[in-house]
Protein backbone atom coordinates (compact mmCIF):
# COMPACT_ATOMS: atom_id res chain seq x y z
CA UNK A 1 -42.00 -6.68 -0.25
CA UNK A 2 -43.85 -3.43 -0.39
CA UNK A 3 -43.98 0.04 1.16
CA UNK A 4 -40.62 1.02 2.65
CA UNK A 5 -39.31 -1.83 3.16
CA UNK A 6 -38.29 -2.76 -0.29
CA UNK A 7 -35.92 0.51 0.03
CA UNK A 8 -33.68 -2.29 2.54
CA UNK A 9 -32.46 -3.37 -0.59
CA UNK A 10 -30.12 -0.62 -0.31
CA UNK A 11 -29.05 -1.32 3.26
CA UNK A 12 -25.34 -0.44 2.21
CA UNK A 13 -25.59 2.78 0.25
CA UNK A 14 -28.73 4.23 2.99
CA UNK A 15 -26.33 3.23 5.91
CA UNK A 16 -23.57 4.79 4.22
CA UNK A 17 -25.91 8.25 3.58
CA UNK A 18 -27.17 8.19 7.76
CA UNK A 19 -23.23 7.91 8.59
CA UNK A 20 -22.00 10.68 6.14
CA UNK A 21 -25.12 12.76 7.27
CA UNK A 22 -23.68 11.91 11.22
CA UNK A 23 -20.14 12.92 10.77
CA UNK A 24 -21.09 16.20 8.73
CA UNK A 25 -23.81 17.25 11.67
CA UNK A 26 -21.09 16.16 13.94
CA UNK A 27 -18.48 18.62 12.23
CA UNK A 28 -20.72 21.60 12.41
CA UNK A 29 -21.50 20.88 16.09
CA UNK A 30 -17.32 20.16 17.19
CA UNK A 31 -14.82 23.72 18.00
CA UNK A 32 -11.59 23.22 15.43
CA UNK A 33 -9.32 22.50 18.34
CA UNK A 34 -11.92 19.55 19.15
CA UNK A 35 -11.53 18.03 15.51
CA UNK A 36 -9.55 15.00 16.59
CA UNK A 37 -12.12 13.89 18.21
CA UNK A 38 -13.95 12.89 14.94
CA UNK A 39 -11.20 10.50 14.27
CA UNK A 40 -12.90 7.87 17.11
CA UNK A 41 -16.27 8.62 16.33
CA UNK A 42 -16.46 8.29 12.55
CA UNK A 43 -14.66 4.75 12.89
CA UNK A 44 -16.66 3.16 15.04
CA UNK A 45 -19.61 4.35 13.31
CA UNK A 46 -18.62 2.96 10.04
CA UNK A 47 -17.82 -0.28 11.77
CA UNK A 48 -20.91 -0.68 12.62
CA UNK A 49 -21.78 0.05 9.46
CA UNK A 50 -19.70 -2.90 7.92
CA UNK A 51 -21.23 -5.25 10.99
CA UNK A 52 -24.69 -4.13 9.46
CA UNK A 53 -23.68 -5.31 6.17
CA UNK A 54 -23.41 -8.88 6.84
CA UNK A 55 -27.14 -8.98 8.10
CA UNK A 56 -28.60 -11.48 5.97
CA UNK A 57 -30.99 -10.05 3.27
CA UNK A 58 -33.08 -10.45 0.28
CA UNK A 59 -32.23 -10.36 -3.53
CA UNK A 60 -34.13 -8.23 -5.55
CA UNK A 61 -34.59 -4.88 -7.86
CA UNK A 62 -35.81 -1.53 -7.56
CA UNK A 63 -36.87 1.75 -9.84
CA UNK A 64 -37.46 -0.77 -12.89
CA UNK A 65 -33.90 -2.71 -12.60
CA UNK A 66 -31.93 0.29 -12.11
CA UNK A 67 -31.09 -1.37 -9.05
CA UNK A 68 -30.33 -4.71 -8.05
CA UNK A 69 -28.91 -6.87 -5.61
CA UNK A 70 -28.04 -10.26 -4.62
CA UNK A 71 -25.49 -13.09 -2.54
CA UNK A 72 -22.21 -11.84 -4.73
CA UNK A 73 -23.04 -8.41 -5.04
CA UNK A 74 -23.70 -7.87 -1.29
CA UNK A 75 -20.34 -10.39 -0.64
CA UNK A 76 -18.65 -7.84 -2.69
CA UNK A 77 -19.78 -4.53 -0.70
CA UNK A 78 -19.26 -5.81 1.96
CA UNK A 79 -14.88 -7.03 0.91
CA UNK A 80 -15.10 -3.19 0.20
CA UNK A 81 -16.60 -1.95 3.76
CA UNK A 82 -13.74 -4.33 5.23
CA UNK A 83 -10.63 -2.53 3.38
CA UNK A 84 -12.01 1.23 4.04
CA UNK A 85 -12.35 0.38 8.01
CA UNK A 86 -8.42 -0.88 7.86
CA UNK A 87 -8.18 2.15 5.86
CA UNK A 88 -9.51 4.45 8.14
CA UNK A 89 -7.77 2.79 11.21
CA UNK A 90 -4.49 3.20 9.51
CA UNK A 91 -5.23 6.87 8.89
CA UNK A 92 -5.56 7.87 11.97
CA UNK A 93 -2.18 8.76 13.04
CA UNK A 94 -2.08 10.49 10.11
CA UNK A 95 -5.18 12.70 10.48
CA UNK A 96 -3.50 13.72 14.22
CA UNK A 97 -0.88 15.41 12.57
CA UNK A 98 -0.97 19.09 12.97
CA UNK A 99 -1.14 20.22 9.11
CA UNK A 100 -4.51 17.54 8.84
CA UNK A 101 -5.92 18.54 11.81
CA UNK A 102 -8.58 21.42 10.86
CA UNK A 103 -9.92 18.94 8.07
CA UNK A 104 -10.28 15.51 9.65
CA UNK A 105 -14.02 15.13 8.94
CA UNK A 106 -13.27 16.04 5.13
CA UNK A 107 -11.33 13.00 5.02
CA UNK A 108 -14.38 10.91 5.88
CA UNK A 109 -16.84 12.44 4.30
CA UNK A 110 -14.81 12.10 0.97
CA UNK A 111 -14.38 8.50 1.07
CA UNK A 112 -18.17 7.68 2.24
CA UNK A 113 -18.75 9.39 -0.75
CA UNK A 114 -16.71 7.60 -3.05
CA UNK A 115 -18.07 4.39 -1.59
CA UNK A 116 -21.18 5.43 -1.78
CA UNK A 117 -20.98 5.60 -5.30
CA UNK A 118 -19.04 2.49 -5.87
CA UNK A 119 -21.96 0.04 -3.94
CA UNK A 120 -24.46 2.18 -6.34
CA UNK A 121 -21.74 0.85 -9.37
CA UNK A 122 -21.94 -2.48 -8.18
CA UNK A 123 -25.81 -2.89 -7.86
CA UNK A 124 -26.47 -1.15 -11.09
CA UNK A 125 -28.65 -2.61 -13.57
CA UNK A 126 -28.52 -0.12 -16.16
CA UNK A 127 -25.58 2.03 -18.06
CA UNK A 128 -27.10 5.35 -16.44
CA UNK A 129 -27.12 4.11 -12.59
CA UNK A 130 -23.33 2.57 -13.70
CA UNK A 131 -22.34 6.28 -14.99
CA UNK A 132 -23.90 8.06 -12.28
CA UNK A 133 -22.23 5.97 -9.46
CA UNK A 134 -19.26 5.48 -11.34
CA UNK A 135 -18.22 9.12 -11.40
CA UNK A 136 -19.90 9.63 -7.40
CA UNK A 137 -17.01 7.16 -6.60
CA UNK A 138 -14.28 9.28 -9.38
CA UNK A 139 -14.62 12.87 -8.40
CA UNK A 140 -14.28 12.94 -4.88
CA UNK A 141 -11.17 10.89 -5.41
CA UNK A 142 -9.36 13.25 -7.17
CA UNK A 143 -9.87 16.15 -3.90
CA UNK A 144 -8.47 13.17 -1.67
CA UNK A 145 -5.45 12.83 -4.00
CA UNK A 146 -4.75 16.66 -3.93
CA UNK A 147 -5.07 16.59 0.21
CA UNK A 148 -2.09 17.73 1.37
CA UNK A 149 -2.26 21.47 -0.15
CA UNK A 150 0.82 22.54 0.96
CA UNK A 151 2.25 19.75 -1.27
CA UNK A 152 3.03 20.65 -4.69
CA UNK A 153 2.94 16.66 -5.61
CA UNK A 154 -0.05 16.11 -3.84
CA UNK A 155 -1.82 18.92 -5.87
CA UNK A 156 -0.44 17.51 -9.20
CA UNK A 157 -1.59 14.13 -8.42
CA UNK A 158 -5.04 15.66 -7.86
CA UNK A 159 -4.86 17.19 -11.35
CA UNK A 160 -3.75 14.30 -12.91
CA UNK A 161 -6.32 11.97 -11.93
CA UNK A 162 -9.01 14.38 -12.55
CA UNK A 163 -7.90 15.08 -16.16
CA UNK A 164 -7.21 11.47 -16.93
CA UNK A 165 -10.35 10.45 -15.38
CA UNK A 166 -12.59 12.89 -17.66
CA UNK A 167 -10.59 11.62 -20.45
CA UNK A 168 -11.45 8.00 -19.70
CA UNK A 169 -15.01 8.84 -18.94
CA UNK A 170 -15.37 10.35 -22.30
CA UNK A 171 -14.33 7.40 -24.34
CA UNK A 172 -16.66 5.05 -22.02
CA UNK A 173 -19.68 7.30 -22.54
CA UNK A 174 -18.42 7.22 -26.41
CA UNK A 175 -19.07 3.21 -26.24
CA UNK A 176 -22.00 3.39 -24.13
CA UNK A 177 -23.88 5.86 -26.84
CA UNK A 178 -22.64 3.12 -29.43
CA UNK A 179 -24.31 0.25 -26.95
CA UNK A 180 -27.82 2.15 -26.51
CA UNK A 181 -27.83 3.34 -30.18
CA UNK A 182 -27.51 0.22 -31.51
CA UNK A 183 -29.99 -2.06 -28.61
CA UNK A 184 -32.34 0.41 -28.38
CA UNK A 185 -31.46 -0.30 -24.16
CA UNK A 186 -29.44 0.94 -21.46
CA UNK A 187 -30.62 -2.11 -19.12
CA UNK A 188 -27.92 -4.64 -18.91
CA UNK A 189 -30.47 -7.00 -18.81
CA UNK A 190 -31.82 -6.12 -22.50
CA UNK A 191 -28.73 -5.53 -23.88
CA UNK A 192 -27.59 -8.60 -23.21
CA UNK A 193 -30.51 -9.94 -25.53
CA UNK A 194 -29.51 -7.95 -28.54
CA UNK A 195 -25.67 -7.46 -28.30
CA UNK A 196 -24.01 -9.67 -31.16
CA UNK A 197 -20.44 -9.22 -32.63
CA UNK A 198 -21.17 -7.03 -35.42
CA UNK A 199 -18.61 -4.25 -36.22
CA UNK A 200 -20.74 -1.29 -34.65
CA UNK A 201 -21.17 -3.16 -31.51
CA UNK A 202 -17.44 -4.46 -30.86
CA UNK A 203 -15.86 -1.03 -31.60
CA UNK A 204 -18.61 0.16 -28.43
CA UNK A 205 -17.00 -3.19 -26.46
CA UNK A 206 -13.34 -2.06 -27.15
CA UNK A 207 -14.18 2.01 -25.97
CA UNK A 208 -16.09 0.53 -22.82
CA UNK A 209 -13.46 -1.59 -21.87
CA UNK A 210 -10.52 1.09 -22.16
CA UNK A 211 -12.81 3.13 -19.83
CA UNK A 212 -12.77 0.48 -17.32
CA UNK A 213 -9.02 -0.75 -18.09
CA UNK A 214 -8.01 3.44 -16.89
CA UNK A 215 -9.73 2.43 -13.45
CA UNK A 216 -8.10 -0.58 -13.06
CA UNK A 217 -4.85 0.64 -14.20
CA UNK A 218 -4.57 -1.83 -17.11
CA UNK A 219 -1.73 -1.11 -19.52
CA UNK A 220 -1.56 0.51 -21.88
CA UNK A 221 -4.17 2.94 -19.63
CA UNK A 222 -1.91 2.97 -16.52
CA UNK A 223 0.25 6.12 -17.08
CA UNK A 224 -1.47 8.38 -14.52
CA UNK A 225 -1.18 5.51 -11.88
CA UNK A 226 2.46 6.05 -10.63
CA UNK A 227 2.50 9.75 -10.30
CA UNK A 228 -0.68 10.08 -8.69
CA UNK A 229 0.40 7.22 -6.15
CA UNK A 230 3.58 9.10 -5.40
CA UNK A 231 1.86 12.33 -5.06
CA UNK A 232 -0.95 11.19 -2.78
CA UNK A 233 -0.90 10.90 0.70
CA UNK A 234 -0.15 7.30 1.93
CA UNK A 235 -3.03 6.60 3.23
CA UNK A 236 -5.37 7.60 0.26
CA UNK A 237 -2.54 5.50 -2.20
CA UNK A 238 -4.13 2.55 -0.46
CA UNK A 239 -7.36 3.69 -0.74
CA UNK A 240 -6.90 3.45 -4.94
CA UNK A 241 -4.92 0.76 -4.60
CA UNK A 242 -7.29 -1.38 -2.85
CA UNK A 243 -10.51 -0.32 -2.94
CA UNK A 244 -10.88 2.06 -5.62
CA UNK A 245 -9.14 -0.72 -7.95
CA UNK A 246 -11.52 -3.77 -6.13
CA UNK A 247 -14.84 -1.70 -6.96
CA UNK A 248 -13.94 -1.27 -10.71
CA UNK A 249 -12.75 -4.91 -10.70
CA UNK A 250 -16.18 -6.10 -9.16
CA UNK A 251 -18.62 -4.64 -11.88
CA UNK A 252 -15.87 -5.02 -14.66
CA UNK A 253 -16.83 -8.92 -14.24
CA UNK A 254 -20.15 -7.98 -13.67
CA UNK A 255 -21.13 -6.88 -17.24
CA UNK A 256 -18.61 -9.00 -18.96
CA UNK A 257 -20.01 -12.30 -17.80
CA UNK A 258 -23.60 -11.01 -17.82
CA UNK A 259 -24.21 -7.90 -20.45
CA UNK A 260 -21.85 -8.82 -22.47
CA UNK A 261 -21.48 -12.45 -22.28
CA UNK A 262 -22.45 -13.05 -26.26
CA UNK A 263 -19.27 -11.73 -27.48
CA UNK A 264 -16.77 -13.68 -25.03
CA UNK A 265 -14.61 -14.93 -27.67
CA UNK A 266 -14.38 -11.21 -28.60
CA UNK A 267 -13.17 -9.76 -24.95
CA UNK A 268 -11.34 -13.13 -24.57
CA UNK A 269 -8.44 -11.93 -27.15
CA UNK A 270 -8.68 -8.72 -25.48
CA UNK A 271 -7.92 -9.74 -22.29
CA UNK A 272 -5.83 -12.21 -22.95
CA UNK A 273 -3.49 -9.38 -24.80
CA UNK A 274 -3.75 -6.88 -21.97
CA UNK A 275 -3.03 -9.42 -19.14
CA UNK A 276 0.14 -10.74 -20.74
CA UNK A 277 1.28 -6.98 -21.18
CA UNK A 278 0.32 -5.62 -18.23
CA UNK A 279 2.15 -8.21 -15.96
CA UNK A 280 5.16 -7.98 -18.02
CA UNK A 281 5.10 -4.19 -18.09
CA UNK A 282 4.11 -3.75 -14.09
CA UNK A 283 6.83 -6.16 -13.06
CA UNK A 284 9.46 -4.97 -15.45
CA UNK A 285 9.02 -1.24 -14.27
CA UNK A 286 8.26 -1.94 -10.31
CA UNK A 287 12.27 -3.61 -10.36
CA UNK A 288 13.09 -0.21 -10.93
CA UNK A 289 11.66 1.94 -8.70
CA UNK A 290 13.53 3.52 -5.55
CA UNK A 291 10.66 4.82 -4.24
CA UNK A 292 8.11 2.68 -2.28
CA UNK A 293 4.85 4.44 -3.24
CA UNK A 294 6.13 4.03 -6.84
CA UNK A 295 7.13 0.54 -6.30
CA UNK A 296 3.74 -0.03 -4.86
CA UNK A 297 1.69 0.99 -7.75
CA UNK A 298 3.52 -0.60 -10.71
CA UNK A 299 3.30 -3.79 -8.01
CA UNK A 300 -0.69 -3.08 -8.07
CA UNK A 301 -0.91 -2.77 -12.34
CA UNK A 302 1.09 -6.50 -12.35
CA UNK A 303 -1.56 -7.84 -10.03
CA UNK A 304 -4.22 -6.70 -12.23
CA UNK A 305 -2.85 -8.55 -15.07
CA UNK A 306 -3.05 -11.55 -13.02
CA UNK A 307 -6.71 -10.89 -12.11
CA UNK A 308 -7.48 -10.90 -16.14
CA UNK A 309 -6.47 -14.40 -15.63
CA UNK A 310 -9.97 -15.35 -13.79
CA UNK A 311 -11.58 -13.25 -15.68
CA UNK A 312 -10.86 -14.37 -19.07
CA UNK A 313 -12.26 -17.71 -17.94
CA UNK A 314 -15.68 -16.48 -18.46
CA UNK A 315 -17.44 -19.43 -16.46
CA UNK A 316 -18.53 -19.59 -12.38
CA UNK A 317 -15.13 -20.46 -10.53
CA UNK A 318 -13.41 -17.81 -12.76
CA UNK A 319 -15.56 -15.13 -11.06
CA UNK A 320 -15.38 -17.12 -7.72
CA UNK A 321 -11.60 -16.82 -8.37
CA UNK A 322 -11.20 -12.97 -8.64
CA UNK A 323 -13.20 -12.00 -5.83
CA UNK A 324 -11.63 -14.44 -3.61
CA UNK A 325 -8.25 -13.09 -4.72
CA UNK A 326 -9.72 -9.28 -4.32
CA UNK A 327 -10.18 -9.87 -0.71
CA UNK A 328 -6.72 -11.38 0.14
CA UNK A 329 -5.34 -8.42 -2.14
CA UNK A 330 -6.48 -5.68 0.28
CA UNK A 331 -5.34 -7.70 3.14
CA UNK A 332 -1.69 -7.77 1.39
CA UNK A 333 -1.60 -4.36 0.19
CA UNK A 334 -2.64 -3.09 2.71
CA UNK A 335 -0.60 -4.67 5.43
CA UNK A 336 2.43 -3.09 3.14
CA UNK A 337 1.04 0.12 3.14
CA UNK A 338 0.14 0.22 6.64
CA UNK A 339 4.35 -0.70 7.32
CA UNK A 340 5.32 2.08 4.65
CA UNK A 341 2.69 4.71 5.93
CA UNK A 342 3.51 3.92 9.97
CA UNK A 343 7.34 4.69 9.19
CA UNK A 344 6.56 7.71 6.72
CA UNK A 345 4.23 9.44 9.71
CA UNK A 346 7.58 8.81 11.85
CA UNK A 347 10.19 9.46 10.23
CA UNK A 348 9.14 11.31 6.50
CA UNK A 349 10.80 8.36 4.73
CA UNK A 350 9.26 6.01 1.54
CA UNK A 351 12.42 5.03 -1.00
CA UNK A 352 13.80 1.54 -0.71
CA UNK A 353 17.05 2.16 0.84
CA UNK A 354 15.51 3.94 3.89
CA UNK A 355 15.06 -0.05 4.95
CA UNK A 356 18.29 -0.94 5.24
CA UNK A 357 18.67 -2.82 8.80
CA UNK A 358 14.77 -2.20 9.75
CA UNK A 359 14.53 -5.82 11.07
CA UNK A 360 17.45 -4.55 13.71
CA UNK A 361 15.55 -1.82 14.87
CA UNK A 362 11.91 -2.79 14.37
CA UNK A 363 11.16 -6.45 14.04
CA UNK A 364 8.17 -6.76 14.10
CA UNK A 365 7.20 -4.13 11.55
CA UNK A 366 9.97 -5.85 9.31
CA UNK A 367 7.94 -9.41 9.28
CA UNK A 368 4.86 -7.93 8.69
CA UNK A 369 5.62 -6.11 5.45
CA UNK A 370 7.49 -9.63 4.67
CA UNK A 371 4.23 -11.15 5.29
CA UNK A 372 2.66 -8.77 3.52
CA UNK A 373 5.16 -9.21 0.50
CA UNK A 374 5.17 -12.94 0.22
CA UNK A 375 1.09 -12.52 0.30
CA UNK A 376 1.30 -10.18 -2.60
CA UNK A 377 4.43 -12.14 -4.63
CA UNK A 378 2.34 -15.74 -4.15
CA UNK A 379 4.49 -17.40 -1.85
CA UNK A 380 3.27 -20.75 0.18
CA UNK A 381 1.24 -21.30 2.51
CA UNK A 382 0.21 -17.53 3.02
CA UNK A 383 -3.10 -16.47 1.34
CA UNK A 384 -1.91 -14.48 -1.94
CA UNK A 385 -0.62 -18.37 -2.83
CA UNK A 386 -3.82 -19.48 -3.01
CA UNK A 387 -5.46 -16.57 -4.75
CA UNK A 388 -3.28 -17.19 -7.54
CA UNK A 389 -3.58 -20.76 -7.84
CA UNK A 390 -7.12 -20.51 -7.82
CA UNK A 391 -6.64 -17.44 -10.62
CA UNK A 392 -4.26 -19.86 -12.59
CA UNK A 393 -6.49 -22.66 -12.05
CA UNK A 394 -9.72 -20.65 -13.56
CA UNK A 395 -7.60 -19.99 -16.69
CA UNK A 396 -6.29 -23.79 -16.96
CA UNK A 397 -9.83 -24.98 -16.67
CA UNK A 398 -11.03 -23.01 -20.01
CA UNK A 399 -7.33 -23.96 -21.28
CA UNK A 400 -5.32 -20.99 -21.46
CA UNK A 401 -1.99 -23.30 -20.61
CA UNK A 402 0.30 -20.55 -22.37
CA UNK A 403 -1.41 -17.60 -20.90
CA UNK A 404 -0.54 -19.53 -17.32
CA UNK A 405 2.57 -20.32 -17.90
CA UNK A 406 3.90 -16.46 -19.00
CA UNK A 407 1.62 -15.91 -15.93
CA UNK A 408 4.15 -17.89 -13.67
CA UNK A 409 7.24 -16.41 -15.26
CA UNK A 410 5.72 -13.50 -14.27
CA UNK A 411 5.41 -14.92 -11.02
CA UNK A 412 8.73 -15.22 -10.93
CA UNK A 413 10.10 -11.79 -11.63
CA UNK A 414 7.63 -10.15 -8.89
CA UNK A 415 9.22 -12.31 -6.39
CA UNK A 416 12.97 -11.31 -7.25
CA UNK A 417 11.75 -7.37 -6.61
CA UNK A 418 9.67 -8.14 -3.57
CA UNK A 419 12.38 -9.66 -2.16
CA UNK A 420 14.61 -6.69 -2.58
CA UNK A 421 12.59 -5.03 -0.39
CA UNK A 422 13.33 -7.79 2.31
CA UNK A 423 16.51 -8.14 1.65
CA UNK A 424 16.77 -4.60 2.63
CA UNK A 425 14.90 -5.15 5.97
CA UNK A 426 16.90 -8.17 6.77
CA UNK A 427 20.09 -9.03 5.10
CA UNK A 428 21.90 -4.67 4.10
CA UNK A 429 23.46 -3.02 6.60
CA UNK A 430 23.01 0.83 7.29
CA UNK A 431 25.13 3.48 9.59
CA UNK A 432 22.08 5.34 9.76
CA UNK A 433 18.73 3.03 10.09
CA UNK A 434 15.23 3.51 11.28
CA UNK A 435 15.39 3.88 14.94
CA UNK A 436 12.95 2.35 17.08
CA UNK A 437 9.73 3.79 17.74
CA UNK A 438 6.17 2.47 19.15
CA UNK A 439 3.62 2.38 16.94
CA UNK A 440 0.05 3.59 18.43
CA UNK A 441 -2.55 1.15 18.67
CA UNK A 442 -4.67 2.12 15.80
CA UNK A 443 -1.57 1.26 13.81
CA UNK A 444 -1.12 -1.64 15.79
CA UNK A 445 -4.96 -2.71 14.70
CA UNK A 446 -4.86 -2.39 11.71
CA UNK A 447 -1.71 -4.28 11.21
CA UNK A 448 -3.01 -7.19 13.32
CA UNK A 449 -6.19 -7.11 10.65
CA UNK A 450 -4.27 -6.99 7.81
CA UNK A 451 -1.72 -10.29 9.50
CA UNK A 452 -4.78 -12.29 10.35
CA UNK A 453 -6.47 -11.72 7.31
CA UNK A 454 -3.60 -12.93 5.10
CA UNK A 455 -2.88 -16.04 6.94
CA UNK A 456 -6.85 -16.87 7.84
CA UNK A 457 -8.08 -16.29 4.10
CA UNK A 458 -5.20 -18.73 2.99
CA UNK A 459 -5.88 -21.84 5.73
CA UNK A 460 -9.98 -21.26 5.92
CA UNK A 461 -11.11 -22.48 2.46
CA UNK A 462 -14.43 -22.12 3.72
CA UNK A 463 -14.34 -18.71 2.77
CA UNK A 464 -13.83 -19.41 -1.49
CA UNK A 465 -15.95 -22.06 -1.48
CA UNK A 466 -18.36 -19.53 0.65
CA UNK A 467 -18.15 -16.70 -2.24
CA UNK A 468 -18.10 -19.90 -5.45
CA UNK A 469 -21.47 -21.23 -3.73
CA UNK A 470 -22.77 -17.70 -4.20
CA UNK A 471 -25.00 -16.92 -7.35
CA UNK A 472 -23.26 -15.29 -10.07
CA UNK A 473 -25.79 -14.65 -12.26
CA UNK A 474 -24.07 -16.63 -15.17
């Protein structure tokens, strides 16, 4: 390739520029009482966007390997670009409301700009294009926590994250000065050559991965996680939950299987500690939550203890495994956040016993957050079932039977506190329930994603063995 058109390497992140570009002309050029009208506009411009992204196109590298890009790196953009358009359908009741109103485009422009700098995380091929799109994809974050001003929570979740994410940025940069003082390299590819298991080198392992664990909300690193999902708006809780978590996920198994891929015995006991802890500790604390956002996120740090389970597998189907399970997990979460965030734009109400009697008074909303549920608990024949038997099968293969089975105790226990949520929807009985109301049909599209998406991913194999026929790289 040469001239400009090796630059179409970077179809994602240039697409992504042209659109934020778009929207902020777009702002300048709109009245305030005209705002609304962004909402339209800025979604179907980053559908396109996501249609763009399944062009077909080359592998390759640019600026000296700073950049790179191939099958499963694209595959994984474009699982991203896919959860922020149900994102950004779901939001859009939410945006009408009169106290979002005057900052609708803001809401865009913050979360192109996070993605943005997650696809420039993803393709990296050094430590200093990882740091600089790692924190692209951070900061703005943090201003889309705090969004609600008027909100006292929303302003301390916004605080929160920001402080905890400088904190875990420092100890990463700690490892990765420990990594390039003692290769001589910040290309993954040359590190990789020279990284052995000697002292210097697995104390810069252990600081790099409790960077990454904060993102991913891996105990004992998930402390900020539950107060800044309660404090956040609805909308941007599924945003971390989803694709914030996903992006971190993606390049986590990245550099394990391929920078650091010398020392797997080493991250092997590492992760093998961490997942059995941070299943036991998400499920154990989500039984008692009241409220739903709450309940949500320690729900999100148990299913990242199951994803350690493909990743500790180190080989091909393990990898294969966790993205496949990545994409039914925004299609689950986000069908339950979509319920949770159409009835708090409603009504105002998120705790648990707000449900009581929904299925009377709104059916259908009822069976799709049980859908939704049973996705996310592992229940046959709906998709999350098969993510985690191909999760438990990845860490069976490399034979991790112990590990498995605490995995499907685990199992277990997230069931029992899923299903309190449905047995509030279908079974209690409340003088004062939810009363009917009709959803718009942004709500109503993104809900119908979210449905078809669990139960297509599940029955269309085609689509794993699509993503384990990719290259890894390993």
């Amino acid at each position: 390739m040469m001239g400009l058109e090796k630059y179409l390497l970077m179809r994602h992140e240039l697409v992504l520029i042209i659109i934020t570009l778009i929207i902020l002309i777009a702002e300048l050029s709109v009245k305030d009482e005209n705002s609304r009208k962004l909402r339209p506009f800025s979604i179907i411009l980053f559908f396109i966007a996501t249609v763009v992204g399944f062009l077909p196109i080359d592998e390759g590298t640019l600026f000296g390997g700073m950049y790179q890009t191939n099958g499963i790196i694209v595959t994984m953009k474009n699982i991203l670009n896919i959860g922020v358009l149900i994102v950004f359908i779901q939001s859009f009741t939410w945006l009408g409301n009169d106290e979002n109103k005057i900052k609708v485009s803001e809401f865009f422009l913050l979360i192109l700009s996070t993605l943005i700098g997650m696809d420039f995380m993803i393709s990296s091929g050094d430590f200093l294009m990882f740091y600089i799109g790692l924190e692209l994809a951070t900061i703005p974050i943090a201003s889309l926590a705090a969004y609600e001003r008027t909100k006292a929570k929303s302003a301390e979740a916004g605080i929160k994250l920001i402080l905890s994410s400088a904190l875990s940025s420092g100890i990463m940069l700690y490892g990765i000065s420990m990594i390039y003082g003692t290769t001589g390299s910040i290309y993954f590819s040359e590190v990789a050559q020279s990284f052995t298991s000697n002292n210097l080198q697995t104390l810069a392992l252990i600081f790099f991965f409790a960077g990454m664990a904060f993102k991913i909300s891996i105990v004992p690193f998930h402390l900020w996680t539950a107060d800044v999902y309660e404090g956040a708006p609805i909308n941007v809780t599924s945003y971390l939950s989803v694709i914030s978590k996903g992006a971190a996920v993606f390049i986590f198994i990245i550099m394990l299987f391929t920078v650091f891929r010398a020392v797997t015995v080493i991250w092997q006991d590492v992760i093998y500690i961490t997942a059995v802890i941070t299943m036991t500790v998400g499920n154990l604390f989500a039984i008692r939550q009241k409220n739903l956002k709450r309940f949500l996120a320690f729900s999100s740090i148990s299913q990242a203890g199951f994803i350690f389970l493909g990743i500790i597998g180190g080989n091909k189907l393990g990898m294969a495994s966790v993205v496949y399970f990545i994409l039914i997990y925004i299609f689950s979460n986000l069908g339950a956040f979509g319920v949770v965030s159409a009835i708090a734009n409603k009504t105002g109400k998120e705790k648990m016993n707000d449900y009581d009697g929904l299925y009377l008074t709104n059916p259908k909303l009822s069976l799709i957050m049980m859908l939704s549920l049973f996705s996310l608990a592992g229940i046959p024949p709906v998709a999350g079932f098969f993510g985690k038997f191909f999760l438990f099968m990845a860490a069976a293969e490399q034979k991790f039977y112990i590990l498995v089975l605490i995995a499907v105790l685990n199992t277990i226990i997230s069931l029992f506190y899923y299903l309190l949520i449905i047995k509030a929807m279908f079974i209690n009985k409340s003088e004062n329930p939810i009363q009917y109301f009709k959803s718009d049909s942004y709500t109503k599209l993104g809900l119908l994603i979210c449905t078809v998406g669990i139960i297509a991913t599940g029955f269309f194999s085609i689509v794993f063995e699509y993503i384990r026929s990719l290259s890894f790289g390993i």
